[in-house]
Protein backbone atom coordinates (compact mmCIF):
# COMPACT_ATOMS: atom_id res chain seq x y z
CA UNK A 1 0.00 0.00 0.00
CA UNK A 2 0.76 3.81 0.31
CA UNK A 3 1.54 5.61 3.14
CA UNK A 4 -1.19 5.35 4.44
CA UNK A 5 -1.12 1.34 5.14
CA UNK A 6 -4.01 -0.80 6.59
CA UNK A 7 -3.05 -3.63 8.83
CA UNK A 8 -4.99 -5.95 11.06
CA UNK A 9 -2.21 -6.19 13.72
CA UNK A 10 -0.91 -9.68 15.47
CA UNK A 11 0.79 -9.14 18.22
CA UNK A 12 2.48 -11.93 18.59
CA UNK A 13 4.99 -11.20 15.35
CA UNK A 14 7.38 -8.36 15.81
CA UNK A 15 8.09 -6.43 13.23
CA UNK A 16 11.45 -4.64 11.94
CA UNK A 17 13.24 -2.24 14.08
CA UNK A 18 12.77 0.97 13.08
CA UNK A 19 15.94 3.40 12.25
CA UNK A 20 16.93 6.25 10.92
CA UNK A 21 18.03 5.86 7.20
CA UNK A 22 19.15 9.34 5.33
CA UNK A 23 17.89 8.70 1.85
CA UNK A 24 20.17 10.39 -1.12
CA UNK A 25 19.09 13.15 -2.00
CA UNK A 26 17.86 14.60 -5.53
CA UNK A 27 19.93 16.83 -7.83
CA UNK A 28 16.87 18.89 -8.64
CA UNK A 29 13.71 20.31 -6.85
CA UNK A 30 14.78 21.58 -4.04
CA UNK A 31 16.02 25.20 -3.00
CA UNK A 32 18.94 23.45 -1.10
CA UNK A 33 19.65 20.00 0.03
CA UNK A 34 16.63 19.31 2.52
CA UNK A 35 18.24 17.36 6.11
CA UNK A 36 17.81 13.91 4.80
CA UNK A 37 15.01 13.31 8.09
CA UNK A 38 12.64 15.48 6.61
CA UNK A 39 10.05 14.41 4.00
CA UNK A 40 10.58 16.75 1.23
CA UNK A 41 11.64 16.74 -2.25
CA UNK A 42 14.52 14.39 -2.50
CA UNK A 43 14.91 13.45 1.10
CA UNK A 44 13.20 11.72 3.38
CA UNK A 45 13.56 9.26 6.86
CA UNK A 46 13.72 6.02 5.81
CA UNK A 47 12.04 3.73 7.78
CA UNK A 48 10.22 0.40 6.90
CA UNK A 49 6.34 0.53 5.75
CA UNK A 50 4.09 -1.41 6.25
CA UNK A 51 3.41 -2.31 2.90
CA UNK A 52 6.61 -3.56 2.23
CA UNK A 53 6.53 -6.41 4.94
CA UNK A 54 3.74 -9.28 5.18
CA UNK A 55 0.82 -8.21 6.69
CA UNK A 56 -0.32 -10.65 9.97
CA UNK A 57 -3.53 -10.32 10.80
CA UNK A 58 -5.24 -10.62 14.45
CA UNK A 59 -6.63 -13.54 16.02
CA UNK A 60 -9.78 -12.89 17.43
CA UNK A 61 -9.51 -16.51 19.10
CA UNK A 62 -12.33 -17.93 16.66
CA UNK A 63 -13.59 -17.30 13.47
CA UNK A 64 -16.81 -16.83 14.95
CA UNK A 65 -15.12 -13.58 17.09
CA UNK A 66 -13.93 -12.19 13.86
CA UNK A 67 -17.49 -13.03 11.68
CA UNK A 68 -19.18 -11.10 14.86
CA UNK A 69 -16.74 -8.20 14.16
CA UNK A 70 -17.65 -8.54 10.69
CA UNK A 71 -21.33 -8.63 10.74
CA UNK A 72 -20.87 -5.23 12.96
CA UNK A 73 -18.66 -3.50 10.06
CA UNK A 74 -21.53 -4.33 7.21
CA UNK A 75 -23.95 -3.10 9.45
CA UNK A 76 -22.37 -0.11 9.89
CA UNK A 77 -21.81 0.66 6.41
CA UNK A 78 -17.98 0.10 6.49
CA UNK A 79 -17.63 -3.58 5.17
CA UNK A 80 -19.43 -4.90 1.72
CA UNK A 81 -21.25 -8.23 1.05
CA UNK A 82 -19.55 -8.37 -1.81
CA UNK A 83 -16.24 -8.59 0.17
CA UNK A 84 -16.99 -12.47 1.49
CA UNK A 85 -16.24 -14.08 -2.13
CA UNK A 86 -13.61 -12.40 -2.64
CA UNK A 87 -11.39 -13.25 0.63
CA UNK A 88 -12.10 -16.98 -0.23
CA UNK A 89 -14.25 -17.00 2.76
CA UNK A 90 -11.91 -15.42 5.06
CA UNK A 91 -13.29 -13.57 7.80
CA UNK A 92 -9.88 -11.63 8.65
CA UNK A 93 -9.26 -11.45 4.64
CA UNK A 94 -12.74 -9.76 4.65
CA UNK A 95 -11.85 -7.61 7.84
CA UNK A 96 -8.81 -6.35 5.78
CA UNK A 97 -10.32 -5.97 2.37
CA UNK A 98 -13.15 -3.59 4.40
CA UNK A 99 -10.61 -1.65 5.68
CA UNK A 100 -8.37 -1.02 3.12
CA UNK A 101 -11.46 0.79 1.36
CA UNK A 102 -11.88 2.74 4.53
CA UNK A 103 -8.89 4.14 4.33
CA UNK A 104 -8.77 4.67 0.76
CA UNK A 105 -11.90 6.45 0.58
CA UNK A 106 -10.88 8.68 3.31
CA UNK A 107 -8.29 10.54 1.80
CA UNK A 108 -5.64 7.97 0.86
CA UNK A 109 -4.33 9.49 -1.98
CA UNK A 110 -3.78 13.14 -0.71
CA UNK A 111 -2.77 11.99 2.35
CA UNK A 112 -0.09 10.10 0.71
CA UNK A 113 1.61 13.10 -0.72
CA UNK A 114 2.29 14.80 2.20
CA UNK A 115 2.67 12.57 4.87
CA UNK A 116 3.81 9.20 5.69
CA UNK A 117 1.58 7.74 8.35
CA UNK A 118 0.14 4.03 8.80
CA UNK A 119 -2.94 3.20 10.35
CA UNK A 120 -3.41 -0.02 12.36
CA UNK A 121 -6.43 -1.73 13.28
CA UNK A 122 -5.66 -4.13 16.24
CA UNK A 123 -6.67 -5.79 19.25
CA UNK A 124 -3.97 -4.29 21.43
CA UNK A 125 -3.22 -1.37 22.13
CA UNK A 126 0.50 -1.34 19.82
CA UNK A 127 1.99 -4.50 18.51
CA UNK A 128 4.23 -5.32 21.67
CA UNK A 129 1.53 -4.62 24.20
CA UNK A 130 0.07 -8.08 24.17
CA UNK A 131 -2.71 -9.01 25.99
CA UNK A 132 -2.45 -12.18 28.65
CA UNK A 133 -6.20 -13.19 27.36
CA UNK A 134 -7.28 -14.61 24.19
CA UNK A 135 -8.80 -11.09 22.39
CA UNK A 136 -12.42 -11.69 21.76
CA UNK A 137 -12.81 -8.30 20.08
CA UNK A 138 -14.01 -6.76 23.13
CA UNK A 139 -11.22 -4.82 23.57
CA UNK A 140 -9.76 -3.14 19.90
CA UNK A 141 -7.72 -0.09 18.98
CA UNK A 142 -7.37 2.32 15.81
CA UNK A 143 -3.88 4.19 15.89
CA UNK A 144 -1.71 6.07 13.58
CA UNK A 145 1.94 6.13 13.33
CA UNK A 146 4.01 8.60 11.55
CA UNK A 147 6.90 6.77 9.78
CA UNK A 148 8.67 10.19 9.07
CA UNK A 149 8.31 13.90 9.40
CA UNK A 150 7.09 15.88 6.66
CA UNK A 151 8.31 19.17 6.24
CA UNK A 152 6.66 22.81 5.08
CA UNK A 153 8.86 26.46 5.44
CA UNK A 154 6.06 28.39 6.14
CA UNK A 155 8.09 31.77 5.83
CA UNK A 156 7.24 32.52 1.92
CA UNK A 157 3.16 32.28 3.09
CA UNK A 158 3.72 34.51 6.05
CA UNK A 159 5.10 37.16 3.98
CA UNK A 160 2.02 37.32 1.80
CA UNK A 161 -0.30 37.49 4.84
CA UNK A 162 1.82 40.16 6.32
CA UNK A 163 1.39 42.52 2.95
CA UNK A 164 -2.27 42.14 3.27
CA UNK A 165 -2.87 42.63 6.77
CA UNK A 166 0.02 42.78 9.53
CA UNK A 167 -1.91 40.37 11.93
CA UNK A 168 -2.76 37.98 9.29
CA UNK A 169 0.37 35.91 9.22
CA UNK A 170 0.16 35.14 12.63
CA UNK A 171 -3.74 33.92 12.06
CA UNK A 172 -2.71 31.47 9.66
CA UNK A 173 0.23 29.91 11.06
CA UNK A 174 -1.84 29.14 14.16
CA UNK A 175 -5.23 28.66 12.41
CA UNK A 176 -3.00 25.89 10.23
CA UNK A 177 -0.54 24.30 13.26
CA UNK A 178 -3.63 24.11 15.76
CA UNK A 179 -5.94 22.42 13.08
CA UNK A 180 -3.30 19.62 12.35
CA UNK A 181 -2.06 19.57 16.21
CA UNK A 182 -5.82 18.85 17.82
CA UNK A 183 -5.33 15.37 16.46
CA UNK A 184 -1.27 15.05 15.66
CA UNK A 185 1.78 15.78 16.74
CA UNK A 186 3.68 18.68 14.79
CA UNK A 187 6.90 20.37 15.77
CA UNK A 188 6.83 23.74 15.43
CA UNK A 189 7.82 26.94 17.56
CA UNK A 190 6.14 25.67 20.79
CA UNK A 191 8.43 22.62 20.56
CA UNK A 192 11.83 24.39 20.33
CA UNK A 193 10.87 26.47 23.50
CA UNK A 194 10.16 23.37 24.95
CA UNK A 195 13.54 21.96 24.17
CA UNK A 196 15.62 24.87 24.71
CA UNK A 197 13.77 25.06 28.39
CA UNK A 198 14.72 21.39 28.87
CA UNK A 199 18.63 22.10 27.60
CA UNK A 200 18.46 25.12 29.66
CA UNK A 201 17.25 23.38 33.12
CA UNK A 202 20.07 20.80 32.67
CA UNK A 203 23.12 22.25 31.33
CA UNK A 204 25.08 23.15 33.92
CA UNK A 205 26.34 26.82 33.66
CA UNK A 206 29.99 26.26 33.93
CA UNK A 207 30.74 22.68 32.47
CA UNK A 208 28.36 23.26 29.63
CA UNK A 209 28.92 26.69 29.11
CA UNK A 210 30.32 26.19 25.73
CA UNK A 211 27.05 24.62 24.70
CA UNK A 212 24.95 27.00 26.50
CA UNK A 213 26.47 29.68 24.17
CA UNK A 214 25.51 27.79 21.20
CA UNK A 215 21.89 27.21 21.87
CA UNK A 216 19.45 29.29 19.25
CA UNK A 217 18.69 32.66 20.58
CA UNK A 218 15.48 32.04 22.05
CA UNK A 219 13.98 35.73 20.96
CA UNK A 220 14.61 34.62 17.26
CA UNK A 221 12.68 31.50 17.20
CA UNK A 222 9.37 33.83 15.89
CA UNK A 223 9.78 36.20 13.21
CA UNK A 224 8.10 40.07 14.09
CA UNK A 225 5.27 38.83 12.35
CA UNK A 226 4.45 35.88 13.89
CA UNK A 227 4.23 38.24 17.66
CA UNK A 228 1.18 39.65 16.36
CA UNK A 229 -2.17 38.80 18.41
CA UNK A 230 -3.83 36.43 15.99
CA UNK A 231 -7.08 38.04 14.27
CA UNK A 232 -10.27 36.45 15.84
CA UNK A 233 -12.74 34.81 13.61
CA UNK A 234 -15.44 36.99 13.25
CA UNK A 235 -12.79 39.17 12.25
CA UNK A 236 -10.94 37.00 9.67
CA UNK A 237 -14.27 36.20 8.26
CA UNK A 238 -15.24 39.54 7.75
CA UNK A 239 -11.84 40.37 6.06
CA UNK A 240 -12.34 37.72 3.56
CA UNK A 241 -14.19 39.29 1.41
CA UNK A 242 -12.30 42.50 0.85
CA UNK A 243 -9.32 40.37 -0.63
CA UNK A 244 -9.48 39.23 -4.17
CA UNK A 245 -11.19 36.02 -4.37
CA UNK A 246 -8.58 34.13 -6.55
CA UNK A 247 -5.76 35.51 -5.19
CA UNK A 248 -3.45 33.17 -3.30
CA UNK A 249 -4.11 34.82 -0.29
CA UNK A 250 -7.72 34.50 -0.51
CA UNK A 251 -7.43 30.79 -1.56
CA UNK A 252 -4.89 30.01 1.60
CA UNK A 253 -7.26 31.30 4.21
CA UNK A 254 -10.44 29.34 3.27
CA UNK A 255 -8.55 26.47 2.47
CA UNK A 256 -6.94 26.80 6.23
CA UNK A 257 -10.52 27.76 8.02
CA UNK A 258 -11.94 24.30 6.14
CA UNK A 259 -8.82 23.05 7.93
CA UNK A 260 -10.44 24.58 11.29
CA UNK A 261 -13.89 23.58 10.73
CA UNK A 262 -12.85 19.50 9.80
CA UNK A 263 -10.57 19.84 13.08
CA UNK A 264 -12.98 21.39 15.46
CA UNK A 265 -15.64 18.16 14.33
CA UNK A 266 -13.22 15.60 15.67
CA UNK A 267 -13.03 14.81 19.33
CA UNK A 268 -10.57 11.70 20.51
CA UNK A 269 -12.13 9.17 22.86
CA UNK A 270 -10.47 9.28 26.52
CA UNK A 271 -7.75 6.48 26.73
CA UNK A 272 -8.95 4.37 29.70
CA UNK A 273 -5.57 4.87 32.47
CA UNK A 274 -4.54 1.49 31.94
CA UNK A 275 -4.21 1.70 28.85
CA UNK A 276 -1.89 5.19 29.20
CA UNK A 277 0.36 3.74 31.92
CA UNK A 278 1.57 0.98 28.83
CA UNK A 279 2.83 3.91 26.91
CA UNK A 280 4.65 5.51 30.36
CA UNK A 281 8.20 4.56 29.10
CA UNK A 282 7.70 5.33 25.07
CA UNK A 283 9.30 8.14 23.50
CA UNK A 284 6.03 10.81 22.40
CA UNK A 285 4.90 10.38 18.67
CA UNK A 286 6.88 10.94 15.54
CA UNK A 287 5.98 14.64 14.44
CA UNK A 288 3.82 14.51 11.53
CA UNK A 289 5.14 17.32 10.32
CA UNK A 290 8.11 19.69 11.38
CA UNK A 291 6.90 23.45 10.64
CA UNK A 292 9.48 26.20 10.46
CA UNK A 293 9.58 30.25 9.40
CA UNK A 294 12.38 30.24 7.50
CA UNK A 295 15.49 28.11 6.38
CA UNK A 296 17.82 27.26 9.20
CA UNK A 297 15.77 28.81 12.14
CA UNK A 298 15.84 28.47 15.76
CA UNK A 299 13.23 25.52 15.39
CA UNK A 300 15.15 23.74 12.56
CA UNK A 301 17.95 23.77 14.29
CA UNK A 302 16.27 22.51 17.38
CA UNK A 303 14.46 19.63 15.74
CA UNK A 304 18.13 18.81 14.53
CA UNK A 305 19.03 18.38 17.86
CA UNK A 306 16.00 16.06 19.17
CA UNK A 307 15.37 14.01 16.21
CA UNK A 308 18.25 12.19 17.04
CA UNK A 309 16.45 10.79 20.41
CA UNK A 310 12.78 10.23 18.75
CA UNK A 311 13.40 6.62 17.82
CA UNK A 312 15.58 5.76 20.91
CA UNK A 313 12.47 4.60 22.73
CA UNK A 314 9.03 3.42 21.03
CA UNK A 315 7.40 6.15 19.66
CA UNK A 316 3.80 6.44 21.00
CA UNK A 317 1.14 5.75 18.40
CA UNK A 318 -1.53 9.15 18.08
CA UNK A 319 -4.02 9.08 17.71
CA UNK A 320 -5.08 6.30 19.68
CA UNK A 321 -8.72 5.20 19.52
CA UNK A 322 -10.08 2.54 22.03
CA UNK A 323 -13.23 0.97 21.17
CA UNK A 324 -15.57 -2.33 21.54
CA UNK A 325 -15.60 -4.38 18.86
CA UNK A 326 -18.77 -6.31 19.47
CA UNK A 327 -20.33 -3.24 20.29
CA UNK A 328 -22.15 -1.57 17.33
CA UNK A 329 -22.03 2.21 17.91
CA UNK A 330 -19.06 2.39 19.78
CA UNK A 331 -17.56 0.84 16.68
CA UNK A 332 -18.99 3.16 14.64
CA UNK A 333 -17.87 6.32 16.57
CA UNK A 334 -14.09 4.63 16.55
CA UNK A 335 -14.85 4.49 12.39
CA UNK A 336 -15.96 7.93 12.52
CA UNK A 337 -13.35 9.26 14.94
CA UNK A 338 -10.79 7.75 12.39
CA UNK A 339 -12.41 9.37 9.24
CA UNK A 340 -12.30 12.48 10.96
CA UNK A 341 -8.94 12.17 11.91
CA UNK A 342 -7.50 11.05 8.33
CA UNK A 343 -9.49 14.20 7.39
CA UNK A 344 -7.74 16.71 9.03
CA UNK A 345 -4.61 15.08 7.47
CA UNK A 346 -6.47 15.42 3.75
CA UNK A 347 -7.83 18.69 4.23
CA UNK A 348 -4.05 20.17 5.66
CA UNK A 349 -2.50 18.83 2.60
CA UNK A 350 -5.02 21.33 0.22
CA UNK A 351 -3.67 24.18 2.52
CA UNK A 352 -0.16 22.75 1.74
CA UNK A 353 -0.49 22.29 -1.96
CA UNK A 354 -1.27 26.46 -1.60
CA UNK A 355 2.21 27.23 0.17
CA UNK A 356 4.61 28.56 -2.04
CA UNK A 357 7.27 26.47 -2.07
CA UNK A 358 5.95 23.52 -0.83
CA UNK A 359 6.22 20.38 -2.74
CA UNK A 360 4.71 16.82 -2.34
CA UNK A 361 6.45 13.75 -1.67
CA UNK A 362 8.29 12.45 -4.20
CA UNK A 363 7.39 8.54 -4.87
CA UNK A 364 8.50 5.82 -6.73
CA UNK A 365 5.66 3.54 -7.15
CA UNK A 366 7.31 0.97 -9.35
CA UNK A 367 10.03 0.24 -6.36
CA UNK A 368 6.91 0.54 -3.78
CA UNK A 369 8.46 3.84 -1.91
């Protein structure tokens, strides 16, 4: 599959260890040669997919467990009749073939162009928490992983905002960032205060002063524009129509409040406590995205520093969505949570493909990257 890969999780076969890979980078595309841990033209972090390792599939601990499951996803609209003959009368074949159109028709394709993310349907938790008890489906989990982080340099927007109104950039950026991050991690300028605090707290002023020296300067990680108070939204809306329709201004914000309005829909379940204390020694999730104001900033360089650490422990899958699998509705509010979720990822890559400067992933389908 894409990056966006469907799997029905066992959790009794590991899978490969995940490391950091530079890939080469490109001769053309890019403005300079992009750290080879960002997704961008010609680079990226190469890590396994999914889709290039066998798929295992769950034991519900009967076929009868699974057919229940089954039976609940045609009811709810998510699984087809027509699947049966065509899994040669498999129930997890079916479970599979039902979800793999669930995630297709969610936004597979633009997803897959911007970020690289798989999404795991399981009966634990993450594929090393497994459970003493034979699953019965009682207990099941949707979760994403991000495989990489993408990459946008959101300076070039900004500065198109800022000639239109001086509070606008600053609406955007946050408007965009806070529509991705209600559901996903990103890195951005709240992150590199975050780390510089953390370097800051243990550095000790005379041993490390050397390093303390070096640190980014912490008043440069925003640019002047991006200190603005952000414009409220009765205010943006009412803006909106003074600027020219087509213009890429114009184009950015709606695209970016659509991003706002499919965010604000989606609300994650609770994650029951035993559930969070499994995930008490993982490293957080692997930033979807890594968003920075210009080339070589304060929070570039800070990401620099971190991403070396993000795959020293597990990374923690997010979203996480607990559900009941023999339960009807709160399988279908999992379902929905998930298409929600997938379609904050789909609607932030239309605000992307507006960024000047941006590019999507490149992929080479024929050698399945």
């Amino acid at each position: 599959m894409s990056a966006v890969s469907a799997v029905l999780q066992d959790p009794s076969a590991g899978t490969a260890t995940q490391q950091l890979q530079p890939k080469a980078l490109a001769d053309d595309g890019a403005a300079r040669a992009c750290p080879p841990w960002l997704i961008a033209p010609g680079a990226s972090l190469e890590i396994p997919r999914l889709d290039r390792v066998a798929l295992h599939h769950v034991s519900f601990g009967s076929d009868s467990a699974a057919a229940r499951f089954a039976t609940i996803l045609l009811e709810i609209g998510i699984a087809s009749p027509a699947d049966w003959k065509q899994s040669d009368n498999e129930p997890t074949k079916f479970l599979l073939r039902a979800f793999d159109r669930f995630i297709r028709s969610h936004g597979e394709s633009a997803i897959d162009g911007a970020f690289e993310v798989s999404v795991t349907l399981s009966t634990d938790p993450h594929e090393w928490c497994e459970a003493e008890d034979e699953p019965d489906g009682s207990q099941m989990f949707l979760y994403v992983e991000s495989a990489s982080c993408g990459f946008v340099n959101l300076g070039p927007a900004l500065a198109l905002f800022e000639k239109e109104h001086r509070r606008l950039a600053a609406t955007f950026a946050r408007l965009f960032l806070s529509g991705i991050g209600s559901c996903f991690r990103i890195y951005d300028d709240r992150d590199a205060e975050e780390h510089l605090s953390y370097l800051e707290d243990n550095y000790d002023p005379q041993e490390d002063a050397e390093a303390l020296a070096a640190l980014p300067d912490r008043e440069k990680i925003l640019p002047a524009c991006m200190k603005q108070k952000p414009l409220g939204r009765r205010a943006l809306r009412a803006m909106l129509p003074r600027i020219a329709p087509r213009s890429r201004v114009a184009r950015l914000l709606r695209a970016t409040l659509e991003l706002a309005r499919v965010s604000n829909r989606v609300h994650l379940p609770e994650i029951p406590e035993p559930i969070r204390e499994l995930f008490c020694d993982c490293n957080p999730p692997v930033p979807v995205l890594l968003a920075i104001f210009e080339l070589g900033d304060a929070v570039e360089a800070c990401f620099d520093d971190e991403r070396q650490s993000m795959l020293e422990a597990t990374p923690e899958p997010w979203p996480l969505i607990p559900f009941d699998g023999t339960n009807v509705e709160s399988t279908r509010r999992a379902f929905d949570c998930l298409g929600g979720a997938l379609g904050i990822l789909a609607a932030a890559r239309r605000v992307l493909d507006l960024i000047p400067g941006w590019e999507p992933i490149a992929r080479n389908r024929e050698n399945g990257s």
